[in-house]
C-alpha atoms as a PDB file:
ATOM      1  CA  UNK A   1     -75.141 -98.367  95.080  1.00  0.00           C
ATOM      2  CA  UNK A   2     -73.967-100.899  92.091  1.00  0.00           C
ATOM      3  CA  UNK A   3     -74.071 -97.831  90.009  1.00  0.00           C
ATOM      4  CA  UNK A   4     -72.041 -95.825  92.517  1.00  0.00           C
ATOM      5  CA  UNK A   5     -69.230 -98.300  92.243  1.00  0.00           C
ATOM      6  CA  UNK A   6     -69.376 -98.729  88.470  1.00  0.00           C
ATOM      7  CA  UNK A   7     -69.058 -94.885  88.205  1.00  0.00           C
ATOM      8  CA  UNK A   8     -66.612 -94.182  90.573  1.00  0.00           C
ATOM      9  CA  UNK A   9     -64.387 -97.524  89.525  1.00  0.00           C
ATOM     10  CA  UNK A  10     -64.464 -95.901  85.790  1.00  0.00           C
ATOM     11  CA  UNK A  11     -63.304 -92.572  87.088  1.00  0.00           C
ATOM     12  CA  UNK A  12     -60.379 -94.537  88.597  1.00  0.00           C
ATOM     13  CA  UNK A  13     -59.908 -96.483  85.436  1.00  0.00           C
ATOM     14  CA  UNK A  14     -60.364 -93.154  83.375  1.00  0.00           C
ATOM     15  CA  UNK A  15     -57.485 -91.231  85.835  1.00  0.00           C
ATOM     16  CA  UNK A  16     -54.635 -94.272  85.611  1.00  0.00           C
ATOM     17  CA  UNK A  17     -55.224 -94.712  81.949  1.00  0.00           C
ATOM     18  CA  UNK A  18     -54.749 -90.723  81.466  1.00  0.00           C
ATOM     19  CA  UNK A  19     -51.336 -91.155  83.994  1.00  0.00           C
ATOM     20  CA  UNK A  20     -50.011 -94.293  81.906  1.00  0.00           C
ATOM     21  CA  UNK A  21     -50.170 -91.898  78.683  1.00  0.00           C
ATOM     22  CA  UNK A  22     -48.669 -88.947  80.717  1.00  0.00           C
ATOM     23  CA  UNK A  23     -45.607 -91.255  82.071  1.00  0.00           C
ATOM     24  CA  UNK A  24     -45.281 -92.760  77.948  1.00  0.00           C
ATOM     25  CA  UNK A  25     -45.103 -88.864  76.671  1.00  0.00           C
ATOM     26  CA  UNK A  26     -42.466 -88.117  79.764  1.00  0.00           C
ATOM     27  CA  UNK A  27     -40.216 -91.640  78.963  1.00  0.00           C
ATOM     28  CA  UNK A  28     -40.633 -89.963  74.983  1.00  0.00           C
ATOM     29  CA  UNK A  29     -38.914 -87.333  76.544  1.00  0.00           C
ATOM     30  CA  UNK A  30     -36.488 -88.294  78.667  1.00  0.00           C
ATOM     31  CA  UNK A  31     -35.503 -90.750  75.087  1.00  0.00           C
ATOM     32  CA  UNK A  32     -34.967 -87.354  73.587  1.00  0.00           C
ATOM     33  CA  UNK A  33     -33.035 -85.315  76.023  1.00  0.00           C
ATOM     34  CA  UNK A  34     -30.349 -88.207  76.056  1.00  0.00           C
ATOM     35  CA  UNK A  35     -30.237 -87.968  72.204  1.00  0.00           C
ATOM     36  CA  UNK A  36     -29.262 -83.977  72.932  1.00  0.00           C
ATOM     37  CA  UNK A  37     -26.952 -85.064  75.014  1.00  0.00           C
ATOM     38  CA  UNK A  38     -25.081 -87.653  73.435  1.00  0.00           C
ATOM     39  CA  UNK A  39     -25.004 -85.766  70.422  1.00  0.00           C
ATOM     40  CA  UNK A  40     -23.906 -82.569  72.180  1.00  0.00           C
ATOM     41  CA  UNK A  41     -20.622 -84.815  73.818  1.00  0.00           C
ATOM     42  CA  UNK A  42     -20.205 -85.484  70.056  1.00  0.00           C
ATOM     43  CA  UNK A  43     -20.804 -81.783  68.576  1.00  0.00           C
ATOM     44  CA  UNK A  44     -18.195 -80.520  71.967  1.00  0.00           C
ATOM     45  CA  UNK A  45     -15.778 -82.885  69.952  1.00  0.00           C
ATOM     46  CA  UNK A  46     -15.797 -81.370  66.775  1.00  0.00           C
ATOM     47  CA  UNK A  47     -15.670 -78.235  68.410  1.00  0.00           C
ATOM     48  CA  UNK A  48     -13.051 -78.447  70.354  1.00  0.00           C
ATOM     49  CA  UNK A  49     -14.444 -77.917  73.359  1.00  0.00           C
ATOM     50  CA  UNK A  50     -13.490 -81.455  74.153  1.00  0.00           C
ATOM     51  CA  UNK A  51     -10.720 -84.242  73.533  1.00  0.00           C
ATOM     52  CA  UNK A  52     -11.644 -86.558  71.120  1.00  0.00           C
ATOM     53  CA  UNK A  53     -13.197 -90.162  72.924  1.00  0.00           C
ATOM     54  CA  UNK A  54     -14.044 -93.228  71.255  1.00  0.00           C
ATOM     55  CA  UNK A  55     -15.383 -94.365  73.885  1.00  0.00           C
ATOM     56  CA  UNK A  56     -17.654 -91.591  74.156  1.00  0.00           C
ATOM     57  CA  UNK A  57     -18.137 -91.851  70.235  1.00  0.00           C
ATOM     58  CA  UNK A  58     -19.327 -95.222  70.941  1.00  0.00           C
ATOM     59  CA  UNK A  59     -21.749 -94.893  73.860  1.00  0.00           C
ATOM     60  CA  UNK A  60     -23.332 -91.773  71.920  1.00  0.00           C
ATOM     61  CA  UNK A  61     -23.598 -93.542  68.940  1.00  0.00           C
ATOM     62  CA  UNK A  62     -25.423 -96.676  70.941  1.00  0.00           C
ATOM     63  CA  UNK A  63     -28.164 -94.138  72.947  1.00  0.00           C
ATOM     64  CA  UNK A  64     -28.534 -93.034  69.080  1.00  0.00           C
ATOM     65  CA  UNK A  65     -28.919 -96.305  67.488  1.00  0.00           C
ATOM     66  CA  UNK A  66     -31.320 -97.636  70.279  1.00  0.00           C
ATOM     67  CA  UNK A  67     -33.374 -94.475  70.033  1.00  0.00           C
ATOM     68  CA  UNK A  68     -33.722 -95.167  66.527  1.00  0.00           C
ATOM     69  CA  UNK A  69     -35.058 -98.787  67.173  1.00  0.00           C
ATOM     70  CA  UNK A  70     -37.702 -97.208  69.487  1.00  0.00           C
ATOM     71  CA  UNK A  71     -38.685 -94.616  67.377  1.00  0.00           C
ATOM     72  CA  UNK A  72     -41.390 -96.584  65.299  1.00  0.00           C
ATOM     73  CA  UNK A  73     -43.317 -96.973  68.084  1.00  0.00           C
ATOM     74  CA  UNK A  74     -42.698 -93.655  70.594  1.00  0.00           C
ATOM     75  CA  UNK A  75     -46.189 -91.982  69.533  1.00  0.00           C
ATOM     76  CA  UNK A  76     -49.283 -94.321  69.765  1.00  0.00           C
ATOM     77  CA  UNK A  77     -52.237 -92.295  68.925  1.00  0.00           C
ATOM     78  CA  UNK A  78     -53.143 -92.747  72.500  1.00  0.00           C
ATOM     79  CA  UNK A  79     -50.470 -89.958  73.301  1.00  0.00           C
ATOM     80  CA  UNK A  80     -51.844 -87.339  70.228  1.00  0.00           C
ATOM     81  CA  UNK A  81     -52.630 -84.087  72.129  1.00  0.00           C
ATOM     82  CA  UNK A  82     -50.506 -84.637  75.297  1.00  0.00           C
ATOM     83  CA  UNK A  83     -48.417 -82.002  76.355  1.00  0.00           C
ATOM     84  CA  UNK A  84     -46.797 -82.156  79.620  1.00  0.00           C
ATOM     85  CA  UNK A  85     -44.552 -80.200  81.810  1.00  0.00           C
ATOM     86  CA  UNK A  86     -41.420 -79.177  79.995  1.00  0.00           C
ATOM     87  CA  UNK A  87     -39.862 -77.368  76.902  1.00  0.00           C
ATOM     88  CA  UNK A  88     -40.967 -78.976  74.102  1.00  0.00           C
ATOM     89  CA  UNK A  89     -44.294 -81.249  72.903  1.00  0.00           C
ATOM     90  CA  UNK A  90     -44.960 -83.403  69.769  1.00  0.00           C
ATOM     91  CA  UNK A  91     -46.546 -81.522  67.356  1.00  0.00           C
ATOM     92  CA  UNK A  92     -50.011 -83.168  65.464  1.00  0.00           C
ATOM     93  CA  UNK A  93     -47.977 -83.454  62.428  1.00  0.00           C
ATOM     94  CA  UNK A  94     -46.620 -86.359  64.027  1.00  0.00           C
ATOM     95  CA  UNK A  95     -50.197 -88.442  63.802  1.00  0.00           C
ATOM     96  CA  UNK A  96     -51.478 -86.396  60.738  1.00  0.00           C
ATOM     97  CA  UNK A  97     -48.377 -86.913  58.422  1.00  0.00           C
ATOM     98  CA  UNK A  98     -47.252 -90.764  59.424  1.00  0.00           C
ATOM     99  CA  UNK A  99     -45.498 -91.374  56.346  1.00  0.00           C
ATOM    100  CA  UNK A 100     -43.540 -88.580  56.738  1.00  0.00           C
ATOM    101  CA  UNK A 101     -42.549 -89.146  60.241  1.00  0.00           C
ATOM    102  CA  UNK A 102     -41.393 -92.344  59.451  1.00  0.00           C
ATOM    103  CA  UNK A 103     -39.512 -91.327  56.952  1.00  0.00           C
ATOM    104  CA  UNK A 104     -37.608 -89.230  58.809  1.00  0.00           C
ATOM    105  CA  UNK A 105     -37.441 -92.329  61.457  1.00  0.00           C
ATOM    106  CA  UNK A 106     -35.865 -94.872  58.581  1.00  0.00           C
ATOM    107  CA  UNK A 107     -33.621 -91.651  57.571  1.00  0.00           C
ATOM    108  CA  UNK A 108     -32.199 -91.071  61.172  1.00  0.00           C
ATOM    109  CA  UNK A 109     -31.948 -94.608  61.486  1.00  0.00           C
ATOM    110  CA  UNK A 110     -29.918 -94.803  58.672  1.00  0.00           C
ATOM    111  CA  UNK A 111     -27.690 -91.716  59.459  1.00  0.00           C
ATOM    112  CA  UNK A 112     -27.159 -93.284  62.624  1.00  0.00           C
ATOM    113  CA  UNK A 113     -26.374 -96.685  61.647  1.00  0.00           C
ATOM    114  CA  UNK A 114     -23.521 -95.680  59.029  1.00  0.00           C
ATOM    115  CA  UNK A 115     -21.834 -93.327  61.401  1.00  0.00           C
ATOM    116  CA  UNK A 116     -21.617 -96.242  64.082  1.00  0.00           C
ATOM    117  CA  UNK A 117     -18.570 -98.235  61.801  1.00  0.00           C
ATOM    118  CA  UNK A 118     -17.101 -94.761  60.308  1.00  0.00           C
ATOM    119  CA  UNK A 119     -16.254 -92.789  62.836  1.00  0.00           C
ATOM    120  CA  UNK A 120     -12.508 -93.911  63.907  1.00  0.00           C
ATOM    121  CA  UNK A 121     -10.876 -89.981  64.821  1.00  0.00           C
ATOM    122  CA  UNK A 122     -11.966 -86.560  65.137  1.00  0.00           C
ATOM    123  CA  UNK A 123     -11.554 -85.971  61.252  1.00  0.00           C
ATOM    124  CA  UNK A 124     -13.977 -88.695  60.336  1.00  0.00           C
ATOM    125  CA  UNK A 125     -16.119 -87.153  63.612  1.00  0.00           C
ATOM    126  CA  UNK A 126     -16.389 -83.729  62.193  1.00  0.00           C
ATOM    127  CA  UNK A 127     -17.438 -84.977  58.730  1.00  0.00           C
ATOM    128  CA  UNK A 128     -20.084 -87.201  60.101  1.00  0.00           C
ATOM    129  CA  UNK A 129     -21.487 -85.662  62.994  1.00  0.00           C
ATOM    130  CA  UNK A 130     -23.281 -82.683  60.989  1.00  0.00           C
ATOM    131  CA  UNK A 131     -25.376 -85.094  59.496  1.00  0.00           C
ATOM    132  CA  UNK A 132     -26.718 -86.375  62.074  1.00  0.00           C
ATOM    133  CA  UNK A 133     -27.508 -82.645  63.999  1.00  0.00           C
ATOM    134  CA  UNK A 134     -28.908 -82.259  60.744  1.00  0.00           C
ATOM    135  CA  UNK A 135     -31.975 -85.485  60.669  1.00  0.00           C
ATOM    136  CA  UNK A 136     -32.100 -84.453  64.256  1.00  0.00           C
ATOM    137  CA  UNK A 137     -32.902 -80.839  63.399  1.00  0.00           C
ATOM    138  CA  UNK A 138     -35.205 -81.925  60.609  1.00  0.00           C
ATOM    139  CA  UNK A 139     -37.543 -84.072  62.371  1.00  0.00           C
ATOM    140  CA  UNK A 140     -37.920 -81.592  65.056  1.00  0.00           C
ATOM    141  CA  UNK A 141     -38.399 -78.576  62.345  1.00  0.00           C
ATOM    142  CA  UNK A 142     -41.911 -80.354  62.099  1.00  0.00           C
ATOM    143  CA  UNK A 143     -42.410 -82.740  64.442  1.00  0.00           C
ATOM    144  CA  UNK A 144     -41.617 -80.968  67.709  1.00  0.00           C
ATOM    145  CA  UNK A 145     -43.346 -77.462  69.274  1.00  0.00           C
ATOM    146  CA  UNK A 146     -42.387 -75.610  72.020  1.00  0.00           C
ATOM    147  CA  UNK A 147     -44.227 -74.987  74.830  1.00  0.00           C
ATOM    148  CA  UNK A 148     -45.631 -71.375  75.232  1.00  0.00           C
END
Protein backbone atom coordinates (compact mmCIF):
# COMPACT_ATOMS: atom_id res chain seq x y z
CA UNK A 1 0.00 0.00 0.00
CA UNK A 2 2.84 2.63 1.32
CA UNK A 3 4.53 1.78 -1.87
CA UNK A 4 1.37 2.34 -3.91
CA UNK A 5 1.17 5.87 -2.67
CA UNK A 6 4.88 6.66 -2.98
CA UNK A 7 4.62 5.53 -6.66
CA UNK A 8 1.64 6.99 -7.68
CA UNK A 9 2.43 10.49 -5.59
CA UNK A 10 5.86 10.55 -7.80
CA UNK A 11 3.94 10.06 -10.99
CA UNK A 12 1.95 13.15 -9.90
CA UNK A 13 5.08 14.95 -8.91
CA UNK A 14 6.80 13.68 -12.22
CA UNK A 15 3.48 15.04 -14.48
CA UNK A 16 3.29 18.82 -12.72
CA UNK A 17 7.00 19.19 -12.84
CA UNK A 18 6.90 18.19 -16.76
CA UNK A 19 3.64 20.93 -17.04
CA UNK A 20 5.64 23.74 -15.04
CA UNK A 21 8.51 23.33 -17.82
CA UNK A 22 5.84 23.15 -20.64
CA UNK A 23 4.00 26.52 -19.31
CA UNK A 24 8.04 28.22 -18.86
CA UNK A 25 8.78 27.14 -22.75
CA UNK A 26 5.05 28.61 -23.73
CA UNK A 27 5.62 32.15 -21.44
CA UNK A 28 9.36 31.93 -23.62
CA UNK A 29 7.12 32.16 -26.32
CA UNK A 30 4.56 34.29 -25.85
CA UNK A 31 8.01 36.84 -24.65
CA UNK A 32 8.93 36.32 -28.25
CA UNK A 33 5.87 36.80 -30.30
CA UNK A 34 5.46 40.32 -28.57
CA UNK A 35 9.10 41.10 -29.60
CA UNK A 36 7.70 40.30 -33.45
CA UNK A 37 5.22 42.39 -32.83
CA UNK A 38 6.54 45.38 -31.42
CA UNK A 39 9.20 45.33 -33.78
CA UNK A 40 6.87 44.75 -36.73
CA UNK A 41 4.70 48.24 -35.48
CA UNK A 42 8.27 49.63 -35.76
CA UNK A 43 9.43 47.97 -39.25
CA UNK A 44 5.36 49.16 -40.63
CA UNK A 45 6.93 52.64 -39.69
CA UNK A 46 9.81 52.68 -41.71
CA UNK A 47 7.86 51.27 -44.30
CA UNK A 48 5.34 53.32 -44.62
CA UNK A 49 2.76 51.26 -44.03
CA UNK A 50 2.14 53.32 -40.96
CA UNK A 51 2.33 57.01 -39.48
CA UNK A 52 5.14 57.54 -37.52
CA UNK A 53 4.21 57.16 -33.32
CA UNK A 54 6.38 57.91 -30.54
CA UNK A 55 4.33 56.61 -28.52
CA UNK A 56 4.35 53.44 -30.22
CA UNK A 57 8.27 53.89 -30.60
CA UNK A 58 8.27 53.97 -26.96
CA UNK A 59 6.07 51.07 -25.84
CA UNK A 60 7.99 48.84 -28.54
CA UNK A 61 11.12 49.87 -27.43
CA UNK A 62 10.02 49.03 -23.52
CA UNK A 63 8.53 45.18 -24.50
CA UNK A 64 12.21 45.20 -26.16
CA UNK A 65 14.20 46.42 -23.35
CA UNK A 66 12.30 44.21 -20.74
CA UNK A 67 12.72 41.20 -22.98
CA UNK A 68 16.25 41.85 -22.92
CA UNK A 69 16.38 41.90 -19.01
CA UNK A 70 14.67 38.45 -19.09
CA UNK A 71 16.66 36.99 -21.55
CA UNK A 72 19.58 35.72 -19.22
CA UNK A 73 17.45 33.58 -17.65
CA UNK A 74 14.52 32.36 -20.40
CA UNK A 75 16.26 28.79 -20.95
CA UNK A 76 17.10 26.84 -17.69
CA UNK A 77 18.45 23.57 -18.69
CA UNK A 78 15.31 22.21 -17.25
CA UNK A 79 13.53 23.40 -20.57
CA UNK A 80 16.55 21.77 -23.11
CA UNK A 81 14.57 19.43 -25.45
CA UNK A 82 11.04 20.92 -25.04
CA UNK A 83 9.19 21.59 -27.97
CA UNK A 84 5.65 22.45 -27.73
CA UNK A 85 2.75 23.29 -29.86
CA UNK A 86 3.56 26.09 -32.24
CA UNK A 87 5.92 27.42 -35.06
CA UNK A 88 9.07 27.60 -33.76
CA UNK A 89 11.34 25.71 -30.77
CA UNK A 90 14.76 26.56 -29.19
CA UNK A 91 17.28 24.90 -30.85
CA UNK A 92 20.18 22.78 -28.52
CA UNK A 93 22.59 25.33 -29.57
CA UNK A 94 21.03 27.35 -27.05
CA UNK A 95 22.40 24.96 -23.95
CA UNK A 96 25.45 23.64 -26.00
CA UNK A 97 26.92 27.10 -27.06
CA UNK A 98 26.09 29.39 -23.71
CA UNK A 99 28.66 31.82 -24.38
CA UNK A 100 27.46 32.44 -27.54
CA UNK A 101 23.91 32.84 -26.66
CA UNK A 102 24.72 35.27 -24.28
CA UNK A 103 26.51 37.08 -26.36
CA UNK A 104 24.00 37.62 -28.57
CA UNK A 105 21.76 38.43 -25.26
CA UNK A 106 24.39 41.40 -24.04
CA UNK A 107 24.42 42.39 -27.97
CA UNK A 108 20.53 42.73 -28.28
CA UNK A 109 20.56 44.25 -25.06
CA UNK A 110 22.75 46.72 -26.14
CA UNK A 111 21.07 47.39 -29.58
CA UNK A 112 18.07 47.83 -27.69
CA UNK A 113 19.18 50.04 -25.04
CA UNK A 114 20.84 52.75 -27.47
CA UNK A 115 17.87 52.89 -29.74
CA UNK A 116 15.56 53.67 -26.60
CA UNK A 117 17.18 57.64 -26.28
CA UNK A 118 17.84 57.93 -30.27
CA UNK A 119 14.98 57.43 -31.87
CA UNK A 120 13.10 61.03 -31.92
CA UNK A 121 11.36 60.81 -35.90
CA UNK A 122 10.96 58.45 -38.60
CA UNK A 123 14.52 59.38 -40.06
CA UNK A 124 16.33 58.42 -36.91
CA UNK A 125 13.57 55.24 -36.93
CA UNK A 126 14.62 53.97 -40.26
CA UNK A 127 18.36 54.20 -39.44
CA UNK A 128 17.98 52.39 -36.22
CA UNK A 129 15.40 49.95 -36.57
CA UNK A 130 17.46 47.60 -39.08
CA UNK A 131 19.70 46.93 -36.45
CA UNK A 132 17.72 45.69 -34.29
CA UNK A 133 15.67 43.17 -37.06
CA UNK A 134 19.11 42.41 -37.58
CA UNK A 135 20.34 40.89 -33.58
CA UNK A 136 16.81 39.67 -33.76
CA UNK A 137 17.44 37.73 -36.97
CA UNK A 138 20.84 36.63 -35.74
CA UNK A 139 20.00 34.99 -32.61
CA UNK A 140 17.24 33.16 -34.22
CA UNK A 141 19.63 32.12 -37.36
CA UNK A 142 20.98 29.68 -34.57
CA UNK A 143 19.13 29.68 -31.74
CA UNK A 144 15.59 29.06 -32.99
CA UNK A 145 14.15 25.84 -35.29
CA UNK A 146 11.06 25.45 -36.77
CA UNK A 147 8.78 22.99 -36.15
CA UNK A 148 8.36 20.26 -38.90
Amino acid sequence: MRRSVLVIGMLVLGAAAAMAQEDLVKQDQAVMKANAKNLGAMVAMVKGEKPYDQATVDASLAVLQNTAKKLPTMFPDSIKGQNPDGDYHSSPKVWEDKAGFAAHIASFTKVVSDAKGKIRDLETLKAITPGIGKECGGCHETYRLKNS
